[in-house]
Protein backbone atom coordinates (compact mmCIF):
# COMPACT_ATOMS: atom_id res chain seq x y z
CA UNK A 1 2.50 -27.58 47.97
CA UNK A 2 5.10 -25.35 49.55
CA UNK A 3 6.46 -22.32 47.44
CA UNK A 4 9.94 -24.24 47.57
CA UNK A 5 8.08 -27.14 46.34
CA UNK A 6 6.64 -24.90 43.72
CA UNK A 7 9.18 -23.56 42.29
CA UNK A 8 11.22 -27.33 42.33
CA UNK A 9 8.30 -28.67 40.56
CA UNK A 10 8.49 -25.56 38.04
CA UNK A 11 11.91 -25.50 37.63
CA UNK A 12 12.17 -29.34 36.71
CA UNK A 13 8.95 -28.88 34.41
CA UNK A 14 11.35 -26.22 32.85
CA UNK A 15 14.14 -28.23 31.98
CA UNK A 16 12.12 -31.00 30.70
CA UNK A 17 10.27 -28.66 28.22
CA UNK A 18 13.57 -27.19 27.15
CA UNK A 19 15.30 -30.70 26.89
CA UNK A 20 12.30 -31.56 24.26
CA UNK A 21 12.71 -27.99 22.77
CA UNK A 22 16.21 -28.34 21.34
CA UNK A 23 16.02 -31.23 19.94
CA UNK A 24 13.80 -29.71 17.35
CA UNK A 25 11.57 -32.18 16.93
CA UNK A 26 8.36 -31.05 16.63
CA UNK A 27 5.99 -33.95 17.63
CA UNK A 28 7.39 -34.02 20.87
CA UNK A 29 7.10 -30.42 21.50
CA UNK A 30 3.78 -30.28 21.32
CA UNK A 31 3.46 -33.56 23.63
CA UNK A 32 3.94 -30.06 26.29
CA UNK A 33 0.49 -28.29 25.25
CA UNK A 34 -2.79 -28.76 25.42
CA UNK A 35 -4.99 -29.11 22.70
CA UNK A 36 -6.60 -25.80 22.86
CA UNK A 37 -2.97 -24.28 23.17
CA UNK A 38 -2.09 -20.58 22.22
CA UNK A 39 1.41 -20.06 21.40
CA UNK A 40 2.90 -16.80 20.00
CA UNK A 41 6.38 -15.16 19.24
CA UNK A 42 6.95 -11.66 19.51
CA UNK A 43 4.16 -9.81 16.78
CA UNK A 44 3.42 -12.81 14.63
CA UNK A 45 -0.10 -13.57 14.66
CA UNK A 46 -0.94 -16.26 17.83
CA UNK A 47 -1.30 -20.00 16.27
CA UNK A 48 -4.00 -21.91 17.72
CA UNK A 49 -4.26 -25.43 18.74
CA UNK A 50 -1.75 -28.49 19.06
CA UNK A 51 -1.87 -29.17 15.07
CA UNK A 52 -1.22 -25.30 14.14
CA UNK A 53 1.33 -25.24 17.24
CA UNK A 54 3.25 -28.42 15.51
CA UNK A 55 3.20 -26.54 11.56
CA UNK A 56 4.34 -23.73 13.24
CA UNK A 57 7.33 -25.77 15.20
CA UNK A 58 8.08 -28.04 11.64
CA UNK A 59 8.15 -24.21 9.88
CA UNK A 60 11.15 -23.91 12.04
CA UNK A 61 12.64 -26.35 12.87
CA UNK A 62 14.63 -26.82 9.25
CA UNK A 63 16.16 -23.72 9.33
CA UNK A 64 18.10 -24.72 13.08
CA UNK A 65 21.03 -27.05 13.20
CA UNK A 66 20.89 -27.00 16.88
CA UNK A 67 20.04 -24.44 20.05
CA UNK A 68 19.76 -25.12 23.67
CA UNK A 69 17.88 -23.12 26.19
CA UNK A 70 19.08 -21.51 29.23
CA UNK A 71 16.99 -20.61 31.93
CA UNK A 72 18.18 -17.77 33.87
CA UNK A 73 15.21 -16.91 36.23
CA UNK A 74 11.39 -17.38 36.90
CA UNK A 75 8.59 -16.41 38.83
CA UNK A 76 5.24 -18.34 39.37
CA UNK A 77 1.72 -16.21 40.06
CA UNK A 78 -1.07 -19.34 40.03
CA UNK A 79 -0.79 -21.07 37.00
CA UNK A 80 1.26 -18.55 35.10
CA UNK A 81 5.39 -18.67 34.88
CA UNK A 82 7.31 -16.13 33.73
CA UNK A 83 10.52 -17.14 32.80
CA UNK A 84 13.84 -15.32 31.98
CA UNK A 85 16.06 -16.84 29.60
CA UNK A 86 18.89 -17.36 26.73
CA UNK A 87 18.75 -18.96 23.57
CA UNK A 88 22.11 -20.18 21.75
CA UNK A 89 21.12 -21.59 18.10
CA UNK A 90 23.53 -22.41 15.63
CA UNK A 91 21.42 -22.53 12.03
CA UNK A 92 21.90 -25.08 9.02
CA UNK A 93 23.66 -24.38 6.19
CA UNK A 94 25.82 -21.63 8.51
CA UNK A 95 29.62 -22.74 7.15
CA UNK A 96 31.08 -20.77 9.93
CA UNK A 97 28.55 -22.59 12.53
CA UNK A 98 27.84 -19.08 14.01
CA UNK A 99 26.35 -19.42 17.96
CA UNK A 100 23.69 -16.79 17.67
CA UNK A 101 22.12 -15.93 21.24
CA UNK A 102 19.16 -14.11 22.14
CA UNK A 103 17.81 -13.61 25.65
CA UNK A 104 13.99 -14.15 25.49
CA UNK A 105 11.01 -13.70 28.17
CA UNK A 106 8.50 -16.26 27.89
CA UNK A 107 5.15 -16.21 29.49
CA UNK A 108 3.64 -19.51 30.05
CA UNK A 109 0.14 -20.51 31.14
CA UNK A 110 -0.67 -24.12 32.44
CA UNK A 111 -4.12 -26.18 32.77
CA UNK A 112 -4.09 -28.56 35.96
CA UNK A 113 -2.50 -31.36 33.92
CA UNK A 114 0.46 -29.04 33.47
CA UNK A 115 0.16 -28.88 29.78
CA UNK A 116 1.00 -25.14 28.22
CA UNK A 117 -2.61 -23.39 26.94
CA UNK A 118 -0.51 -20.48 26.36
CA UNK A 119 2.95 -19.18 25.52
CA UNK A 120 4.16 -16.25 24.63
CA UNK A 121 7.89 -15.48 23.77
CA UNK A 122 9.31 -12.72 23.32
CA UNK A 123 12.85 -11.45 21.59
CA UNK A 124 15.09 -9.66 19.44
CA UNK A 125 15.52 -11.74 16.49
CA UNK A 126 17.44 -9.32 14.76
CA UNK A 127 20.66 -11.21 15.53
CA UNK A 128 18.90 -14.35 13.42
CA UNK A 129 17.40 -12.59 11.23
CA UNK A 130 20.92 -10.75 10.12
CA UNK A 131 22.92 -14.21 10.12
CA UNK A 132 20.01 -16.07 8.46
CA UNK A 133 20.26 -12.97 5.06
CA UNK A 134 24.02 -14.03 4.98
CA UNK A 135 23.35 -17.65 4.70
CA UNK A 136 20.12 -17.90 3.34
CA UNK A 137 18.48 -14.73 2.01
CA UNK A 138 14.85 -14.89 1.60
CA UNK A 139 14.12 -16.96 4.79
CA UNK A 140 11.22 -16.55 6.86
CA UNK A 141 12.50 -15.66 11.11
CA UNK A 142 9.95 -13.99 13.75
């Protein structure tokens, strides 16, 4: 495969992980990993495996009303992509329906099937973390 072909096939991989992704609906998130997946966000502990990857996802996924994913830029070394992007999430309960968005760097690792055995995002959650206190103190976000 050619590098433009590479990064096409990447690139379209991609968007059809982040279509899945913000529709927040964790069983067909993990339909992306492998079952011997590694995912982790910023410091929190990694979560191993497609059933801890899916609690972890379904921990989430109540506390977001919506989000979409931007990607702004990637590179590919072998199987690993390294991808550049933005985050815009608007959370339940928010009465004001606050866009909150954080740029992220996500590593990503891929078996031969091109399922995810590792990912690794990393961000400021800060500007969630200050929204979530107004709207729901007490919350749990990375």
């Amino acid at each position: 495969m050619s590098t433009d072909q590479k990064r096409q096939e990447v690139a379209t991989w991609l968007q059809s992980w982040y279509d899945v992704a913000d529709k927040c609906v964790p069983p067909n998130s993990v339909k992306f990993f492998a079952e011997d997946c590694v995912v982790r966000f910023n410091n929190a502990p990694p979560v191993h495996g497609v059933p801890n990857a899916q609690k972890e996802f379904e921990s989430i996924a109540p506390i977001i009303a919506w989000m979409k994913h931007e990607s702004l830029d990637f590179d590919i070394v072998d199987n690993k992509i390294y991808n550049e992007c933005n985050v815009t999430y608007v959370l339940k309960g928010d009465p004001e329906e606050k866009q909150i968005t954080m740029h992220r760097f996500n590593f990503y690792e891929r078996n031969a099937e091109g399922k995810i055995t590792k990912w690794t995002a990393y961000f400021d959650s800060s500007p969630m973390k200050e929204r979530m206190a107004k709207i729901k103190p007490g919350s749990r976000v990375y």
